[in-house]
Protein backbone atom coordinates (compact mmCIF):
# COMPACT_ATOMS: atom_id res chain seq x y z
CA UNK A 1 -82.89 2.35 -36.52
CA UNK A 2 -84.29 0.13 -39.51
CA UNK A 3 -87.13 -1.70 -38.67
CA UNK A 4 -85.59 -5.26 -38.96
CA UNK A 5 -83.22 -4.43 -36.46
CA UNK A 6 -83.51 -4.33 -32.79
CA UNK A 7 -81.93 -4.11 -29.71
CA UNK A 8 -81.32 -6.83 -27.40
CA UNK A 9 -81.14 -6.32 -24.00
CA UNK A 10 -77.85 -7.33 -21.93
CA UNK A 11 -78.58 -10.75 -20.21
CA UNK A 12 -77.06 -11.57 -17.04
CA UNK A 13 -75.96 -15.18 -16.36
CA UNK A 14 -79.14 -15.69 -14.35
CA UNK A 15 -79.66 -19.49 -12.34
CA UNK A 16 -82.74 -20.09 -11.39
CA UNK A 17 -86.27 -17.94 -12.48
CA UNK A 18 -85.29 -14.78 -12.89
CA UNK A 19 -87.32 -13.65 -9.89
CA UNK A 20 -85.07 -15.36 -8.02
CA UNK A 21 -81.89 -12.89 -9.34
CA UNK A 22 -79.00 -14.99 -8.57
CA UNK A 23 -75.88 -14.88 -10.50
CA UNK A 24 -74.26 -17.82 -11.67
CA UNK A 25 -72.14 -19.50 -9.52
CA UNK A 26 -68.67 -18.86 -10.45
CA UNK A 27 -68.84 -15.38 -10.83
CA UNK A 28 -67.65 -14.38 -7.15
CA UNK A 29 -64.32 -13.75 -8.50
CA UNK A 30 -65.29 -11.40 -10.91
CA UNK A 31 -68.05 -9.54 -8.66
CA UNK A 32 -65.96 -9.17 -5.66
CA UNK A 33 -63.48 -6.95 -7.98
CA UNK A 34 -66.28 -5.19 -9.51
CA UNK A 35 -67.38 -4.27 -6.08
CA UNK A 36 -64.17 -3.41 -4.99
CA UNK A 37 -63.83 -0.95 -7.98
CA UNK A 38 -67.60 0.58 -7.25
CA UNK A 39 -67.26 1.10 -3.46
CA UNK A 40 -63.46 2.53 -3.85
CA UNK A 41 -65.20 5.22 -6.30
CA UNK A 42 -67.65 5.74 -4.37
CA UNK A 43 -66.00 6.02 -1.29
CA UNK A 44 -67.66 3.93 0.85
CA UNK A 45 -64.82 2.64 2.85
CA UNK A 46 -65.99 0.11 5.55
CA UNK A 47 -68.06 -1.69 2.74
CA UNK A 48 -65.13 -1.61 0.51
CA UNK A 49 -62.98 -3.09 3.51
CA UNK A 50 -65.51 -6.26 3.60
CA UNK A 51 -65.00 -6.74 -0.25
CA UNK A 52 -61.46 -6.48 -0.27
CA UNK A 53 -62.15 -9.53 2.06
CA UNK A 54 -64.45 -10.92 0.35
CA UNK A 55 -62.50 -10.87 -3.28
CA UNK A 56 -59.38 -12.57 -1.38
CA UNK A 57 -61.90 -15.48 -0.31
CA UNK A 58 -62.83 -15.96 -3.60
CA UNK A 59 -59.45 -16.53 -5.19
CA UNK A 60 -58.33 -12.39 -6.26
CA UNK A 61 -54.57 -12.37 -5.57
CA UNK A 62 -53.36 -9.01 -3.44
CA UNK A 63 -51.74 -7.65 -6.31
CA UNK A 64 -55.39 -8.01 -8.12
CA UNK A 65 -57.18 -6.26 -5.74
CA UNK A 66 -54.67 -3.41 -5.17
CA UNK A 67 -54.12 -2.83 -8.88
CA UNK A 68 -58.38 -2.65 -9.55
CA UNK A 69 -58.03 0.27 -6.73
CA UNK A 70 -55.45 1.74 -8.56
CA UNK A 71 -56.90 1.96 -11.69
CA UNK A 72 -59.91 3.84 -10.23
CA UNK A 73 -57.90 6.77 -10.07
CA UNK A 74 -59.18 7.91 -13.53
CA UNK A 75 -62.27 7.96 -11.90
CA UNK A 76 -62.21 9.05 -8.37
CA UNK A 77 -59.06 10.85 -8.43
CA UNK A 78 -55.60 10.48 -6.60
CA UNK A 79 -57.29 11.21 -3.10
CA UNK A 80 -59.72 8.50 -3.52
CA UNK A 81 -57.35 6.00 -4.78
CA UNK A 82 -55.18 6.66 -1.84
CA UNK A 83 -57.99 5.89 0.87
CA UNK A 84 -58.52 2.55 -1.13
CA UNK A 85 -55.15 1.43 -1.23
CA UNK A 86 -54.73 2.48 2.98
CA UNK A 87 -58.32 0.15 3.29
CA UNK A 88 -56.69 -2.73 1.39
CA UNK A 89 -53.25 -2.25 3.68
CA UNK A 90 -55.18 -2.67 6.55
CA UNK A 91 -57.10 -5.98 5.12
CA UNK A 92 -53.86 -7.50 4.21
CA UNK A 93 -51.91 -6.31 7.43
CA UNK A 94 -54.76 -8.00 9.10
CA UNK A 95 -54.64 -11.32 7.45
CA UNK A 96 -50.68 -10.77 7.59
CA UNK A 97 -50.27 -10.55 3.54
CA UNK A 98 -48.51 -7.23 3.72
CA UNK A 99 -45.10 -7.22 3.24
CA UNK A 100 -43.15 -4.02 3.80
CA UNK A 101 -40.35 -3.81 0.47
């Protein structure tokens, strides 16, 4: 890399010092499907159940949250994907959003 150029490190939308690591407020919406997608790869199902929550409180619609599941496939594979989706049935079965087609 030439000298007069540099790279810049990737700032997150801090509030506050930056000890204090909170996000901007705002975000929730955004976070809460980034969580969903990193706990459905990950597998880590009861935490994922509290997110799927979590992103509904926040404003995600169903569809949202079942399609960011869904799209983890590429990542966690067709097995994964399916315990996801079952985890986000349950969530919306339990706050009576499910609707059988």
């Amino acid at each position: 890399m030439p000298p007069h150029q540099t790279l810049s490190t990737p700032r997150l939308p801090l509030e506050g010092s930056a000890e204090e690591g909170r996000l901007k407020k705002g975000n929730s919406y955004t976070l809460e499907l980034c969580a969903v997608a990193a706990l459905t790869v990950l597998q880590r199902l009861e935490e994922l159940r509290l997110h799927i929550g979590a992103a509904l409180n926040v404003g995600a619609t169903k569809e949202e949250v079942a399609e960011v599941i869904f799209q983890m496939m590429t990542y966690g594979g067709v097995p994964t994907t399916v315990e996801g989706l079952k985890i986000c049935k349950a969530v919306l079965e339990e706050r009576r959003l499910w609707q059988e087609t």
